[in-house]
C-alpha atoms as a PDB file:
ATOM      1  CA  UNK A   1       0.000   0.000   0.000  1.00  0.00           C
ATOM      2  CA  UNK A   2       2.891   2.842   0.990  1.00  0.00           C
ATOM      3  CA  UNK A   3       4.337   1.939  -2.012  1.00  0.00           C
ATOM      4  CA  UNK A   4       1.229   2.778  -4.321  1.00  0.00           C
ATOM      5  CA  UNK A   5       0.819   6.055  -2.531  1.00  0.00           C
ATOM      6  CA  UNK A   6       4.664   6.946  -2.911  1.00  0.00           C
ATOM      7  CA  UNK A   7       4.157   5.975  -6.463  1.00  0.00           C
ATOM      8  CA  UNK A   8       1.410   7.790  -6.921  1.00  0.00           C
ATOM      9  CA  UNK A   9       2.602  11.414  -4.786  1.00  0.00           C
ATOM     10  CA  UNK A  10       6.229  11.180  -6.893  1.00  0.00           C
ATOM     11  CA  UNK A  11       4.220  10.825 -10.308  1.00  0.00           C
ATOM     12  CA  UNK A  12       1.826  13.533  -9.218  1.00  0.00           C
ATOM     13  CA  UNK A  13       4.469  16.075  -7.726  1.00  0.00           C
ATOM     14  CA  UNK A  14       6.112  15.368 -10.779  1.00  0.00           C
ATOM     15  CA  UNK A  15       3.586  17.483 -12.636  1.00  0.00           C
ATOM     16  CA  UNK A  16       3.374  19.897 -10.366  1.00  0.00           C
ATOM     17  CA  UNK A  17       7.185  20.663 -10.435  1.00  0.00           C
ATOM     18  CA  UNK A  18       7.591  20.500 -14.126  1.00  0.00           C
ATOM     19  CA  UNK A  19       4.809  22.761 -15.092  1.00  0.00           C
ATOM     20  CA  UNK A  20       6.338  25.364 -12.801  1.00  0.00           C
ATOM     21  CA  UNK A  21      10.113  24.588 -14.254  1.00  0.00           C
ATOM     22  CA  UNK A  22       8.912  24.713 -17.699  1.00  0.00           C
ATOM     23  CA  UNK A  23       6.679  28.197 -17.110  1.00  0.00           C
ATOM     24  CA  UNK A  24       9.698  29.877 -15.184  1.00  0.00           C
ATOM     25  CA  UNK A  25      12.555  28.274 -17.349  1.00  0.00           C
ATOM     26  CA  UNK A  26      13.990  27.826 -13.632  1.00  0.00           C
ATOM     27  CA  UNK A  27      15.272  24.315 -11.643  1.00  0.00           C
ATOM     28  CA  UNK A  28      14.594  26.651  -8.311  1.00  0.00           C
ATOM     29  CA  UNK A  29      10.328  26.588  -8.382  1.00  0.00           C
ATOM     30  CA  UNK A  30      10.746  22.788  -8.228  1.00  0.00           C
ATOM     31  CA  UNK A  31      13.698  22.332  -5.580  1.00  0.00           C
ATOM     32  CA  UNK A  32      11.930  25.010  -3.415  1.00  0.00           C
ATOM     33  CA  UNK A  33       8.379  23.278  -4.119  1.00  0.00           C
ATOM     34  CA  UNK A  34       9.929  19.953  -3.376  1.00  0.00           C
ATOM     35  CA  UNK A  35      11.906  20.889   0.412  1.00  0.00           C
ATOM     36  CA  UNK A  36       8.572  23.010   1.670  1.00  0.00           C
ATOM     37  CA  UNK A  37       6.517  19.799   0.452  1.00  0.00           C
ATOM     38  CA  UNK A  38       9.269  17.999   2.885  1.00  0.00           C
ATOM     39  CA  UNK A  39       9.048  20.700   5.341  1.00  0.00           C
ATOM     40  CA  UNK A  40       5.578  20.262   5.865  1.00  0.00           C
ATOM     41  CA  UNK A  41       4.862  16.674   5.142  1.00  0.00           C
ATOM     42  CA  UNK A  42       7.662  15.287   7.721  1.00  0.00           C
ATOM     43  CA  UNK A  43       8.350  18.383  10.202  1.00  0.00           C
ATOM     44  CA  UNK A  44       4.869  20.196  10.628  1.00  0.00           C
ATOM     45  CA  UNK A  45       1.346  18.096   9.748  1.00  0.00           C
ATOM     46  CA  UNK A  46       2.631  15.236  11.849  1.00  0.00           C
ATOM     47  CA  UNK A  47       2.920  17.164  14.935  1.00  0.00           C
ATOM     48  CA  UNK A  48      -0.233  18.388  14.140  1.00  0.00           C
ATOM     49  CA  UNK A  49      -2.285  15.214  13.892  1.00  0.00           C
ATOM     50  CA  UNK A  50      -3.867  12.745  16.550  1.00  0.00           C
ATOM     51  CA  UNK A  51      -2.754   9.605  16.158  1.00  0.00           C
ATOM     52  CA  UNK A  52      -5.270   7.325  16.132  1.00  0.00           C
ATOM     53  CA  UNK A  53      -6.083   3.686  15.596  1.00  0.00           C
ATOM     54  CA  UNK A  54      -5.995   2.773  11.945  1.00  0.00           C
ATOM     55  CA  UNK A  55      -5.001   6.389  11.151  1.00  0.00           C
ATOM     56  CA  UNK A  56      -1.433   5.421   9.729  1.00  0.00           C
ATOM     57  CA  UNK A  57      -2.448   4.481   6.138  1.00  0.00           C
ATOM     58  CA  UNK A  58      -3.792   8.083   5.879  1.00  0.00           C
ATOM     59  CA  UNK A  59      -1.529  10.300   7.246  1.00  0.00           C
ATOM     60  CA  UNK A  60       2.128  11.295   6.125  1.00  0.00           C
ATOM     61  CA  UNK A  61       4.923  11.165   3.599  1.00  0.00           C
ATOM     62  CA  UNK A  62       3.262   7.557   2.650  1.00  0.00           C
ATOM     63  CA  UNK A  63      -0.510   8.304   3.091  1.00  0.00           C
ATOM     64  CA  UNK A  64      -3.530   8.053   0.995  1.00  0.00           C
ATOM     65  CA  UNK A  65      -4.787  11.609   2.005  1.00  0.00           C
ATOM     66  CA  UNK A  66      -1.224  12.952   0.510  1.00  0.00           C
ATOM     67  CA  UNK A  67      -1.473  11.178  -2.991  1.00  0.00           C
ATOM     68  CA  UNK A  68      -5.039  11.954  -3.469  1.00  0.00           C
ATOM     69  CA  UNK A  69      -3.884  15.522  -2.817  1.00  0.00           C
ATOM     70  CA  UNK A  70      -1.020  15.552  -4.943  1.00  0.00           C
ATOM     71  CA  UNK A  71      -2.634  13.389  -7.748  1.00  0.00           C
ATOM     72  CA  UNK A  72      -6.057  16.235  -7.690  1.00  0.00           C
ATOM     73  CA  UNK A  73      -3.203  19.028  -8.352  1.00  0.00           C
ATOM     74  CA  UNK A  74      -1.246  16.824 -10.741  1.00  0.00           C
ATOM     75  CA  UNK A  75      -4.566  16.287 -12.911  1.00  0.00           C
ATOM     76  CA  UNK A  76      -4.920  20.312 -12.515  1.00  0.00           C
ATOM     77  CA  UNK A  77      -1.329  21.075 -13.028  1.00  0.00           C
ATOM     78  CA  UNK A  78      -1.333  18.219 -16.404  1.00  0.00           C
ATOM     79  CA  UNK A  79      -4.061  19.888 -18.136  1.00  0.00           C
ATOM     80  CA  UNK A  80      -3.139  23.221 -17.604  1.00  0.00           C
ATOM     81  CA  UNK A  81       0.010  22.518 -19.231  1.00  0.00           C
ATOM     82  CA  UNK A  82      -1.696  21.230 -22.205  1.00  0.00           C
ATOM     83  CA  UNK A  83      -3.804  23.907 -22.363  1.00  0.00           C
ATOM     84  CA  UNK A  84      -0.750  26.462 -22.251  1.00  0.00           C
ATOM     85  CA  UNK A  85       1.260  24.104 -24.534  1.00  0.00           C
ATOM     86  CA  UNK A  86       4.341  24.087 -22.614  1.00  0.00           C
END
């Protein structure tokens, strides 16, 4: 299962990160994009969340909630591209 959802948050971010590269003709969108994703996924949200019974397929760097997240803005970030015709 984690390794679905990493699967799926890499190929998503992916997206994300190269639509942003390609728009700014800059590497630095994409590193900064990828350590505040880091940042936030490893340092802050877990702090911030009860941890629960049955909670730990949804939550963090390896969580359902994160790739459905990621792969909803990778859709958005895909087709906006093609759109634009980066």
């Amino acid at each position: 299962m984690e390794l679905t959802t990493f699967y799926v948050v890499i190929v998503s971010m992916s997206f994300i990160m190269t639509y942003y590269t390609f728009k700014s003709k800059s590497l630095w969108p994409a590193v900064i994009f990828h350590a505040v994703s880091n940042v936030y996924i490893q340092k802050i949200l877990p702090e911030l969340t009860i941890k629960n019974e049955g909670t730990e397929h949804w939550l963090g760097e390896n969580g359902i909630m994160f790739a459905i997240v990621t792969c909803v803005f990778g859709i958005y970030f895909w087709r906006k591209a093609i759109k634009e015709k980066l």
